[in-house]
N, C-alpha and C. Protein backbone atom coordinates (compact mmCIF):
# COMPACT_ATOMS: atom_id res chain seq x y z
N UNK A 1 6.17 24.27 -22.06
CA UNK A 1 6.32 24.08 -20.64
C UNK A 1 7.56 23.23 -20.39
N UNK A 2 8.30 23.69 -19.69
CA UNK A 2 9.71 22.92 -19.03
C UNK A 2 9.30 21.65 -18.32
N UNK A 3 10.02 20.79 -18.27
CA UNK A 3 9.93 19.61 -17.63
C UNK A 3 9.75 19.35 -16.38
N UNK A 4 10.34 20.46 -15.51
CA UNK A 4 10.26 20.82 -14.16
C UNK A 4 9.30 21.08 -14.21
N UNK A 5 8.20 22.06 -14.82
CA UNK A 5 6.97 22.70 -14.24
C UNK A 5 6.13 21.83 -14.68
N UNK A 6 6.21 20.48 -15.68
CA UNK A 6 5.43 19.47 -16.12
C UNK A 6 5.19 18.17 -14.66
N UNK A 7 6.59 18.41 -14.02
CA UNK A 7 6.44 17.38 -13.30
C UNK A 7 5.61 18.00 -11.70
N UNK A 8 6.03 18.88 -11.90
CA UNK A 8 5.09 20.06 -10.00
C UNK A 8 3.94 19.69 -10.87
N UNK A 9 2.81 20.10 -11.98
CA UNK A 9 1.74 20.30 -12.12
C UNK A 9 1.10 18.89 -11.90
N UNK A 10 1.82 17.67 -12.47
CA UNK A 10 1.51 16.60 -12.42
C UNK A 10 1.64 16.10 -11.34
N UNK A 11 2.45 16.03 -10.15
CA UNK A 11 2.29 16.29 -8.42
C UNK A 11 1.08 16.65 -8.40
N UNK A 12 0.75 17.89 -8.22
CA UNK A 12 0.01 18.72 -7.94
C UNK A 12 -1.09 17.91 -8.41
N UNK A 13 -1.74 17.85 -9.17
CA UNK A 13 -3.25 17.04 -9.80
C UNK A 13 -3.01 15.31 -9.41
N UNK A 14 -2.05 14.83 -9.19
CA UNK A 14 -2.03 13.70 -9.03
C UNK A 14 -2.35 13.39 -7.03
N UNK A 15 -1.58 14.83 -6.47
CA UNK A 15 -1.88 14.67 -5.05
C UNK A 15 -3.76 15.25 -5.02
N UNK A 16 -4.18 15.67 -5.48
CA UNK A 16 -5.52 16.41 -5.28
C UNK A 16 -6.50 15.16 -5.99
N UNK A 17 -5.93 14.13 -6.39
CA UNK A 17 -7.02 12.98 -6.79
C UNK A 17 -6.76 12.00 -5.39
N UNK A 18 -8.33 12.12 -5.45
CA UNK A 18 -8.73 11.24 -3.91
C UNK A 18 -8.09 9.31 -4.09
N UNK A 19 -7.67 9.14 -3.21
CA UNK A 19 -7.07 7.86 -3.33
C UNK A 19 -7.03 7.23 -1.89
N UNK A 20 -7.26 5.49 -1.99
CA UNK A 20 -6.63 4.76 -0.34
C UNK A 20 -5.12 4.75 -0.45
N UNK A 21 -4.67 4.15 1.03
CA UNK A 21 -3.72 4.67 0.74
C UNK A 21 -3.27 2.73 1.84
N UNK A 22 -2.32 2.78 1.29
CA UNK A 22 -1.94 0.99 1.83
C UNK A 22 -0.54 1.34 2.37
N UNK A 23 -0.07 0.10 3.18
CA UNK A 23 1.27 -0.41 3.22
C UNK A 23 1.74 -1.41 2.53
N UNK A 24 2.73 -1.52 1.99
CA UNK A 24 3.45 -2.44 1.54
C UNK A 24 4.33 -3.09 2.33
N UNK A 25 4.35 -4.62 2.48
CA UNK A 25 5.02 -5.43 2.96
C UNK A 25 5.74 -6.97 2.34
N UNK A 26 6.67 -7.03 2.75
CA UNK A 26 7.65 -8.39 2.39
C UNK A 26 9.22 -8.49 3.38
N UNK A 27 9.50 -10.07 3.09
CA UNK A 27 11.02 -9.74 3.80
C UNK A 27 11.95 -9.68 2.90
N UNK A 28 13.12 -9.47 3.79
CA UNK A 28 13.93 -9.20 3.03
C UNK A 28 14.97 -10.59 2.38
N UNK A 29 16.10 -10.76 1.94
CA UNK A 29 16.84 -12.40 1.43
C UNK A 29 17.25 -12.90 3.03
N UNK A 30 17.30 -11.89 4.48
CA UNK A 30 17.75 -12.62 5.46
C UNK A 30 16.48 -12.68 7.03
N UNK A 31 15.10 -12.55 6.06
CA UNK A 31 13.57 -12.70 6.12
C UNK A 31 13.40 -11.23 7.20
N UNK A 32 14.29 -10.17 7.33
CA UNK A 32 13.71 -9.17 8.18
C UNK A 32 12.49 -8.64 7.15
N UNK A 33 11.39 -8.13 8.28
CA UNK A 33 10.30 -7.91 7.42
C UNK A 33 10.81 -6.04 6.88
N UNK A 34 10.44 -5.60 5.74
CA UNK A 34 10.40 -4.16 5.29
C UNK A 34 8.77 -4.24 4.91
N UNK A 35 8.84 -2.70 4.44
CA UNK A 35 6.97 -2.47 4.14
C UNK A 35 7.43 -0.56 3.98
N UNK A 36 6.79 -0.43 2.86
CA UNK A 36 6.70 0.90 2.79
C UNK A 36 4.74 1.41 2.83
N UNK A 37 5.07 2.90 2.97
CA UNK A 37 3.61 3.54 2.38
C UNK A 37 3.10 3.72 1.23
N UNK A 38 2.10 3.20 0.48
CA UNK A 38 2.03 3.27 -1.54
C UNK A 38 0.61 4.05 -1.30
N UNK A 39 0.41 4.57 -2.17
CA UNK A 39 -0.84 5.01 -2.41
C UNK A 39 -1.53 4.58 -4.36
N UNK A 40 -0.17 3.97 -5.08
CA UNK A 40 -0.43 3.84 -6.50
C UNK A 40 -0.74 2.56 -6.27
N UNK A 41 -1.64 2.09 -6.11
CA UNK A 41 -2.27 1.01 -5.67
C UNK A 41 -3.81 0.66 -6.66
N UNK A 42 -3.94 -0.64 -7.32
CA UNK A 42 -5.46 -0.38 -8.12
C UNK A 42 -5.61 -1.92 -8.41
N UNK A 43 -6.83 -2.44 -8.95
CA UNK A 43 -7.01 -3.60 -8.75
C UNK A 43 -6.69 -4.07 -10.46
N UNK A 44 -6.45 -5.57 -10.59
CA UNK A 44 -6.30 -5.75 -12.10
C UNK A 44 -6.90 -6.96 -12.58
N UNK A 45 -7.43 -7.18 -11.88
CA UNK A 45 -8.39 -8.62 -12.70
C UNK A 45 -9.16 -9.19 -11.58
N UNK A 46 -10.17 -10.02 -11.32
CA UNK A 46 -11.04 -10.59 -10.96
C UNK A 46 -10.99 -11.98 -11.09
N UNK A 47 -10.36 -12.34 -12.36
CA UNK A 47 -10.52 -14.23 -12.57
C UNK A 47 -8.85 -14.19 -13.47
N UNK A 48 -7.97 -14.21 -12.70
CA UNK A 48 -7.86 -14.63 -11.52
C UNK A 48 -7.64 -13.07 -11.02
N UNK A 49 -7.80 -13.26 -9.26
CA UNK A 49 -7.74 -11.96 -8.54
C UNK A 49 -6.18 -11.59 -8.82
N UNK A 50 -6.03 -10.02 -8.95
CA UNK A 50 -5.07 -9.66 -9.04
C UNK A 50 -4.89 -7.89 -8.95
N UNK A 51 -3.90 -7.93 -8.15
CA UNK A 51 -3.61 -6.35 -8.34
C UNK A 51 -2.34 -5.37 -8.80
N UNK A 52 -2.37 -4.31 -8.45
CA UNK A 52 -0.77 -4.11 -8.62
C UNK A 52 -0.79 -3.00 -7.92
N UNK A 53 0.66 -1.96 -7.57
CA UNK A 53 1.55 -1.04 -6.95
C UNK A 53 2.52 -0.68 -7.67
N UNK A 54 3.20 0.49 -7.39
CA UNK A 54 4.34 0.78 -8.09
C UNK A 54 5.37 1.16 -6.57
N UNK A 55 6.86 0.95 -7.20
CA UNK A 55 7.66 0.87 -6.19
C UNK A 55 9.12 2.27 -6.94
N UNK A 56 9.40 3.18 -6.20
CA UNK A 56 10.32 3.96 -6.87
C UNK A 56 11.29 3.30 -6.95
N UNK A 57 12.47 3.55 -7.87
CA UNK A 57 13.66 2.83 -7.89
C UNK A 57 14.68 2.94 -7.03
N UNK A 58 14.72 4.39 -6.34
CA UNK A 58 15.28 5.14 -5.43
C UNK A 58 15.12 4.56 -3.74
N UNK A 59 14.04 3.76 -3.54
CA UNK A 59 13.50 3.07 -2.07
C UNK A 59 14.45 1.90 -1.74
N UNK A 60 15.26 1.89 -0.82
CA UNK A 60 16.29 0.87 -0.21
C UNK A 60 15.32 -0.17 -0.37
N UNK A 61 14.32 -0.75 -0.27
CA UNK A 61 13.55 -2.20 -0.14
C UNK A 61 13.22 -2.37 -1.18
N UNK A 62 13.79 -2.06 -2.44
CA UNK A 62 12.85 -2.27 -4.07
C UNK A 62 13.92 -3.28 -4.19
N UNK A 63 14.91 -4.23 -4.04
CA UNK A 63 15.26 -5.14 -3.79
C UNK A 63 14.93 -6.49 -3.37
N UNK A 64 14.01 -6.12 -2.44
CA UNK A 64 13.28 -7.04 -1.23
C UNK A 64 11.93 -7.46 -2.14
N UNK A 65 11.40 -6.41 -2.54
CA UNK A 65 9.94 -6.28 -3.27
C UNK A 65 10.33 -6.75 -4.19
N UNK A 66 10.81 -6.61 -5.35
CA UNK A 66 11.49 -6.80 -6.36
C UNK A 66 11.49 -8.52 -6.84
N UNK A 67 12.38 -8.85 -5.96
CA UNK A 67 13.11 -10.48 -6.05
C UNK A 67 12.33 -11.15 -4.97
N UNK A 68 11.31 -10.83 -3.94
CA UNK A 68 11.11 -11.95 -2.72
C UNK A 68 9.81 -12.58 -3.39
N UNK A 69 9.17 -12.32 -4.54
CA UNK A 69 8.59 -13.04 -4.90
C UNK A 69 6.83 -13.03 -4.61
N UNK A 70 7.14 -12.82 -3.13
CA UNK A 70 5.75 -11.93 -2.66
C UNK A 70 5.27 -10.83 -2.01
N UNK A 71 4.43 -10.53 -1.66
CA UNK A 71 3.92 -9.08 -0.99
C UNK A 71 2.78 -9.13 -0.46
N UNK A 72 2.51 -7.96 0.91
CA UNK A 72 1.10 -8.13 1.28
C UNK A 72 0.75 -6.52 1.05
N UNK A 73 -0.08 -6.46 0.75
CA UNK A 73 -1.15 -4.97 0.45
C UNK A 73 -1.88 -5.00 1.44
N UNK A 74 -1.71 -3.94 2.84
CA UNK A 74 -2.51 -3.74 3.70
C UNK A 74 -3.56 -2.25 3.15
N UNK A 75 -4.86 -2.56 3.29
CA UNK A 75 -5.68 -1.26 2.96
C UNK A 75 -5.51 -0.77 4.11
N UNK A 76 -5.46 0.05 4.35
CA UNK A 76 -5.42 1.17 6.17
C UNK A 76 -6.51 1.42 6.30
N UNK A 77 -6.78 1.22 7.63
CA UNK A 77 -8.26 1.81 8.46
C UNK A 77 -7.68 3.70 8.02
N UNK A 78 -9.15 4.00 8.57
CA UNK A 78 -9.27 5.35 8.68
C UNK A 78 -8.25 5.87 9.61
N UNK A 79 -8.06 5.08 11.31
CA UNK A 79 -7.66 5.57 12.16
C UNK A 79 -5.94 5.06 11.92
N UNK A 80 -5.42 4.39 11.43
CA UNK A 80 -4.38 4.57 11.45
C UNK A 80 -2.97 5.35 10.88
N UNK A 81 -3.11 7.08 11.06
CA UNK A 81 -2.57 7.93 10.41
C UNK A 81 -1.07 7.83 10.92
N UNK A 82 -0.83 7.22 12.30
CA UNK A 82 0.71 7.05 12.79
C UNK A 82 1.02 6.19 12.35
N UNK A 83 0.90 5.01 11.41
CA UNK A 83 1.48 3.39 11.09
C UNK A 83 1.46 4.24 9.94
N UNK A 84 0.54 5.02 8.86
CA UNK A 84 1.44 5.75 7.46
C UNK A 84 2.11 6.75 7.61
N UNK A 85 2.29 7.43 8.77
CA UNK A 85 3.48 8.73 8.80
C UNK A 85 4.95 7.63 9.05
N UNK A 86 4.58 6.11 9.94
CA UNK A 86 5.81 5.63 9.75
C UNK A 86 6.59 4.74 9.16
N UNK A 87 5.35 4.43 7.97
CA UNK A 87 6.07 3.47 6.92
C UNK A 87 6.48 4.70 5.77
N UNK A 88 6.22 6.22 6.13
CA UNK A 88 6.40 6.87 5.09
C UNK A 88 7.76 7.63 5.57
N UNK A 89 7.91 7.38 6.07
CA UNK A 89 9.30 8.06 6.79
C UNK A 89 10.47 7.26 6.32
N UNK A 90 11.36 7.96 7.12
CA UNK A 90 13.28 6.93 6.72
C UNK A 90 13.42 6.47 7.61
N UNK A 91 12.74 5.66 8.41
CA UNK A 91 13.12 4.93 10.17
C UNK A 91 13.32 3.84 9.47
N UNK A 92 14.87 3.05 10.23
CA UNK A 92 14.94 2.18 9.86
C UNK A 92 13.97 0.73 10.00
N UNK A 93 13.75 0.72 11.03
CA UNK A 93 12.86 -0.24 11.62
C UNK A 93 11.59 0.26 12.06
N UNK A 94 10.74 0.00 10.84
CA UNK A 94 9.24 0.51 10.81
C UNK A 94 8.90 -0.49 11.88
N UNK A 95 8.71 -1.78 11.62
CA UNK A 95 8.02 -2.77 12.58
C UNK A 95 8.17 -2.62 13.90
N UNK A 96 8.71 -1.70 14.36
CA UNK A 96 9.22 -1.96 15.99
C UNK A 96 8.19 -1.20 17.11
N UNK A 97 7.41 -0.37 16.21
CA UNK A 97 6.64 0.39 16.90
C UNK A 97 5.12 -0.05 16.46
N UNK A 98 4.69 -0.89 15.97
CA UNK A 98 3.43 -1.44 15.63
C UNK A 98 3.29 -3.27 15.99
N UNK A 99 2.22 -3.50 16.48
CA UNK A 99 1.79 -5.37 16.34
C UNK A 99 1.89 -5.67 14.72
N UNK A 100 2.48 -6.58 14.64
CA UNK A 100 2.50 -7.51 13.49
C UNK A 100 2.90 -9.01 13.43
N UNK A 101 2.40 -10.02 12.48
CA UNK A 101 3.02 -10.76 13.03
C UNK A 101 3.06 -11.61 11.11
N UNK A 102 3.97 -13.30 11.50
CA UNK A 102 4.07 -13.68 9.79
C UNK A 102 3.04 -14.31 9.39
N UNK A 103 2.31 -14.31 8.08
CA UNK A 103 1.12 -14.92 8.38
C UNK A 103 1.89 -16.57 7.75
N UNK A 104 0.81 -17.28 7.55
CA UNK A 104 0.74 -18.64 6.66
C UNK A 104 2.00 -18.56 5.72
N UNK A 105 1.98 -17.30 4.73
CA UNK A 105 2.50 -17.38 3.60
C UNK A 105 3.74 -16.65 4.09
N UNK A 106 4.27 -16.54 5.25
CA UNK A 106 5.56 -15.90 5.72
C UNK A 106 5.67 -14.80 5.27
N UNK A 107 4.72 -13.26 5.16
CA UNK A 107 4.31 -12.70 4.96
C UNK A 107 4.19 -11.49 6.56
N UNK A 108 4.91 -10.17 6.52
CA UNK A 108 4.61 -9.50 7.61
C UNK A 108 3.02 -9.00 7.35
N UNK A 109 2.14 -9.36 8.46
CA UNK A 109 1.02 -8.76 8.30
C UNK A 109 0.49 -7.76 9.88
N UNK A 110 0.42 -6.48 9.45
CA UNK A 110 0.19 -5.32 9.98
C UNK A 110 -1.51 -5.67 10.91
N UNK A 111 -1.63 -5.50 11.89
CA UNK A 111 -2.67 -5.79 13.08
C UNK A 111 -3.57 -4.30 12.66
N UNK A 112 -4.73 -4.53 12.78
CA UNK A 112 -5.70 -3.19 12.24
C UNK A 112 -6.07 -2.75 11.52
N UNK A 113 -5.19 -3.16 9.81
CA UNK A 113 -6.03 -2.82 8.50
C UNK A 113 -6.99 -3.28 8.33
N UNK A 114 -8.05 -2.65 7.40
CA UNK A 114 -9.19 -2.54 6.67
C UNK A 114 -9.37 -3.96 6.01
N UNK A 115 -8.26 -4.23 5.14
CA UNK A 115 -7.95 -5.57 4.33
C UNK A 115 -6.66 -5.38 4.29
N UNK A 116 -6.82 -7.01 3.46
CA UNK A 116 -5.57 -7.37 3.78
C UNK A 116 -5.24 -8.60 2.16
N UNK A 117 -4.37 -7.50 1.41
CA UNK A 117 -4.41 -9.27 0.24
C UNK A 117 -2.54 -9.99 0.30
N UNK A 118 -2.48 -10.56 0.35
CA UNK A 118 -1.28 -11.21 0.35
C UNK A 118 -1.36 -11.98 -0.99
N UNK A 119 -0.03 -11.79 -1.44
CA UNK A 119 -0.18 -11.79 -3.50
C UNK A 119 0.98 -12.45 -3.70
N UNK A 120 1.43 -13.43 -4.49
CA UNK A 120 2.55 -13.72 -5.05
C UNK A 120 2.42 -12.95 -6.53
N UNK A 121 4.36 -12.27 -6.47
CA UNK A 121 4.42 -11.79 -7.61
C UNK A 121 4.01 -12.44 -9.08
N UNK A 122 3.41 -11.77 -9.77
CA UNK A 122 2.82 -12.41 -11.44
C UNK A 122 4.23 -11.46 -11.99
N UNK A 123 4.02 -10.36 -12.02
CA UNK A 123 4.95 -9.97 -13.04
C UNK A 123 6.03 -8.34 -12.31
N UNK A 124 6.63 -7.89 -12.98
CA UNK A 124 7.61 -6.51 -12.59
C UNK A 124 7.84 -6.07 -13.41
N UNK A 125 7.16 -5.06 -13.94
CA UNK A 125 7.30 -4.05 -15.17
C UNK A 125 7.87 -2.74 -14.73
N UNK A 126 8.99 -2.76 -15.42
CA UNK A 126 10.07 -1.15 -15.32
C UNK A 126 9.54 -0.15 -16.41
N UNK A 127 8.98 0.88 -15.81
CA UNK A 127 7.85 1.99 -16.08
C UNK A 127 8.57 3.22 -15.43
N UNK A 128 9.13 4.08 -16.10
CA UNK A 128 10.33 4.90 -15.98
C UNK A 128 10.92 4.77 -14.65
N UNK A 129 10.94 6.02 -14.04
CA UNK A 129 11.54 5.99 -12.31
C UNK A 129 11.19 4.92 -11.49
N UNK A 130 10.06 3.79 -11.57
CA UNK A 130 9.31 3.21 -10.72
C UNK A 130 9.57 1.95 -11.73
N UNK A 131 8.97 0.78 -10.87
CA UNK A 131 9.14 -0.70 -11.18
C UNK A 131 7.15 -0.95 -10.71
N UNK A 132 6.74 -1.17 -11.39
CA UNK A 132 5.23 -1.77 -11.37
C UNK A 132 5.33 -2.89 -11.04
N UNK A 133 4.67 -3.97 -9.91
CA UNK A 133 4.46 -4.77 -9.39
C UNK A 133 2.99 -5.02 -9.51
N UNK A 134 2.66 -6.71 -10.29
CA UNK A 134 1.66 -6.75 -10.60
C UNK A 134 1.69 -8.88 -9.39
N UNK A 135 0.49 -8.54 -8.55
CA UNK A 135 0.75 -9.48 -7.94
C UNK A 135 -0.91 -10.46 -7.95
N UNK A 136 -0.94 -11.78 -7.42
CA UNK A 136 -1.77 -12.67 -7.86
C UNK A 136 -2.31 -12.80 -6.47
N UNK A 137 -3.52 -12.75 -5.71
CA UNK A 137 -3.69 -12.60 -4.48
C UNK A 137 -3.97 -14.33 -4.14
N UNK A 138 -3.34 -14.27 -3.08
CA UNK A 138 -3.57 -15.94 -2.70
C UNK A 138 -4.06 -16.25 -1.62
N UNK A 139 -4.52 -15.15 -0.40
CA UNK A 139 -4.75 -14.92 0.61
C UNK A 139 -5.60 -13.30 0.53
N UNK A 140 -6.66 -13.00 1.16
CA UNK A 140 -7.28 -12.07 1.72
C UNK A 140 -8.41 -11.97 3.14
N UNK A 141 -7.81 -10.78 3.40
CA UNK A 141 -9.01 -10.69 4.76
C UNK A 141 -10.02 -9.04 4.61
N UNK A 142 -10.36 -9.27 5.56
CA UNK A 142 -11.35 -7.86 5.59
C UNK A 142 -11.57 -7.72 6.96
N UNK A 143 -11.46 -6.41 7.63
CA UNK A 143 -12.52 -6.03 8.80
C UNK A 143 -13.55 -4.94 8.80
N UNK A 144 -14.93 -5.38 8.10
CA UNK A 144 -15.94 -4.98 7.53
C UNK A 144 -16.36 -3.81 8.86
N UNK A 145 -15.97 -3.81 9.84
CA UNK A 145 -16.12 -3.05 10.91
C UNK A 145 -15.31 -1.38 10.71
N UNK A 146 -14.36 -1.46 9.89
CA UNK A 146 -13.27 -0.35 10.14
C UNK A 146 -13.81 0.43 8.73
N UNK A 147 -13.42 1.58 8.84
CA UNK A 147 -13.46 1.84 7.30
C UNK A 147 -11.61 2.38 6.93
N UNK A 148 -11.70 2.44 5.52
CA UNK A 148 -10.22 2.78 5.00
C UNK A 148 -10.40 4.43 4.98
N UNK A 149 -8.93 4.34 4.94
CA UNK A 149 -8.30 5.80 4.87
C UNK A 149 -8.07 6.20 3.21
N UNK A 150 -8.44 7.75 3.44
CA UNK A 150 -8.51 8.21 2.62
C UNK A 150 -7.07 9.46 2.10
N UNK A 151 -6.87 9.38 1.03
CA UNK A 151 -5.97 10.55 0.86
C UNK A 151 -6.25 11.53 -0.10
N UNK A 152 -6.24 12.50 0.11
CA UNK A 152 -6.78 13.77 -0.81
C UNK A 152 -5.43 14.78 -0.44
N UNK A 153 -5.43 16.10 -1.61
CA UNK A 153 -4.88 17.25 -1.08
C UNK A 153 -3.48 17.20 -0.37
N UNK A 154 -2.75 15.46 -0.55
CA UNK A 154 -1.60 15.42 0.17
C UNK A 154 -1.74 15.04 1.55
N UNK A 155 -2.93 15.11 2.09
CA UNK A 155 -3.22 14.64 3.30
C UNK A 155 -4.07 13.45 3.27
N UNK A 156 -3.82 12.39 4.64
CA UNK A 156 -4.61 11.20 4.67
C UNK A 156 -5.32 11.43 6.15
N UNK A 157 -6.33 10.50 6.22
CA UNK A 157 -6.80 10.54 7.39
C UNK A 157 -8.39 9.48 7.11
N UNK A 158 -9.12 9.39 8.03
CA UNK A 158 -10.44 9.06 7.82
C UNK A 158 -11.28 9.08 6.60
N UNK A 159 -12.20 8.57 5.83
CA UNK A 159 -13.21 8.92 5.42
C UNK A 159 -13.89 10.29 5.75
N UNK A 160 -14.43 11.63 5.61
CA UNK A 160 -15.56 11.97 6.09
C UNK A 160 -16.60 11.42 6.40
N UNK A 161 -17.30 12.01 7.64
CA UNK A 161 -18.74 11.26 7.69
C UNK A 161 -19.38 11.46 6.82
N UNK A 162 -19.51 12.85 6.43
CA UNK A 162 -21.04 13.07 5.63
C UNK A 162 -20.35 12.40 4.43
N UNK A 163 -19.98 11.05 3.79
CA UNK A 163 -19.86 10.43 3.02
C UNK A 163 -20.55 9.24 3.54
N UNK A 164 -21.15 9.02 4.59
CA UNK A 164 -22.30 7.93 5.40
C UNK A 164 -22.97 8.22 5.44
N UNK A 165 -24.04 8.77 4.94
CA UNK A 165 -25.22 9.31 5.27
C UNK A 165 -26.87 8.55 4.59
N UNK A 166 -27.34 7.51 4.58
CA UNK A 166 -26.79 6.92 5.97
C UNK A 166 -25.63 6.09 5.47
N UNK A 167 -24.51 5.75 6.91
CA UNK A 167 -23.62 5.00 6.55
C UNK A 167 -24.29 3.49 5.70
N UNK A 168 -23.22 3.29 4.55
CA UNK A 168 -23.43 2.03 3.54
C UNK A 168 -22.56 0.64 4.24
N UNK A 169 -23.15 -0.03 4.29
CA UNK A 169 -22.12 -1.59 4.49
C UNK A 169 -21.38 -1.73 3.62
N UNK A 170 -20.23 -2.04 4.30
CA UNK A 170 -18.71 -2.32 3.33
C UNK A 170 -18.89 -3.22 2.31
N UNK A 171 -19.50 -4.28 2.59
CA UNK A 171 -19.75 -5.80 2.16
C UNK A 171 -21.48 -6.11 1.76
């Protein structure tokens, strides 16, 4: 199998595995906030809390992410499918069309996610095309009210219901 048809198949099975799907946020060296859409997102320890993301090398803000030292991981509600069509886009100025504001840790934090961990970088591992970001959470929230968004099939959106049946408490 050619390398090309190694990398579509691996698309392909990698978009058809169900996954949440987050924003990424930090500023930049002259503190404008950036934030992309990640979906390679997974948790990595418990004592101490910690998670990680991967960032392509190719993304104008892998600079920002990279060197600023920290980051916030917003989980997305179900309902917010326009805040990931526009951190997934090329607009320059994602923030301009959503509430946000800096938290404690000078940190852009997105109004409406699910959770919320705000992480100082632990480590940055270069893992071919992409840079792995492994971060130490120093801050978290939750709104046990919302549920997260789901991505399957290349598409995101809600949970299904009949995955409530009866609906389970978040917490």
């Amino acid at each position: 199998m050619q390398k090309a048809e190694q990398q579509e198949l691996f698309k392909q099975i990698m978009g058809n595995y169900p996954t949440g799907v987050t924003i990424v946020t930090t500023t930049d060296e002259n503190g404008k906030p950036v934030g992309l859409t990640v979906n390679s997102f997974a948790s990595v320890s418990l004592d101490p809390l910690m998670l990680l993301w991967s960032i392509d090398h190719r993304v104008s803000s892998l600079k920002a992410f990279t060197e600023g030292g920290k980051f916030a991981v917003h989980v997305l509600a179900g309902e917010q499918q326009e805040l990931c069509k526009t951190f997934a886009s090329k607009v320059e100025d994602r923030f301009s069309g959503c509430d946000w504001s800096l938290s404690e840790n000078g940190l852009p934090i997105l109004d409406g996610a699910f959770g919320v961990f705000e992480c100082k970088t632990f480590k940055a591992i270069e893992a071919g095309d992409h840079t792995v970001l492994i971060g130490e959470v120093i801050d978290l929230q939750v709104t046990p009210e919302k549920d997260p968004m789901l991505y399957h099939r290349r598409v995101f959106g809600p949970i299904p219901e009949e995955f409530y049946t009866p609906k389970q408490p978040v917490l």
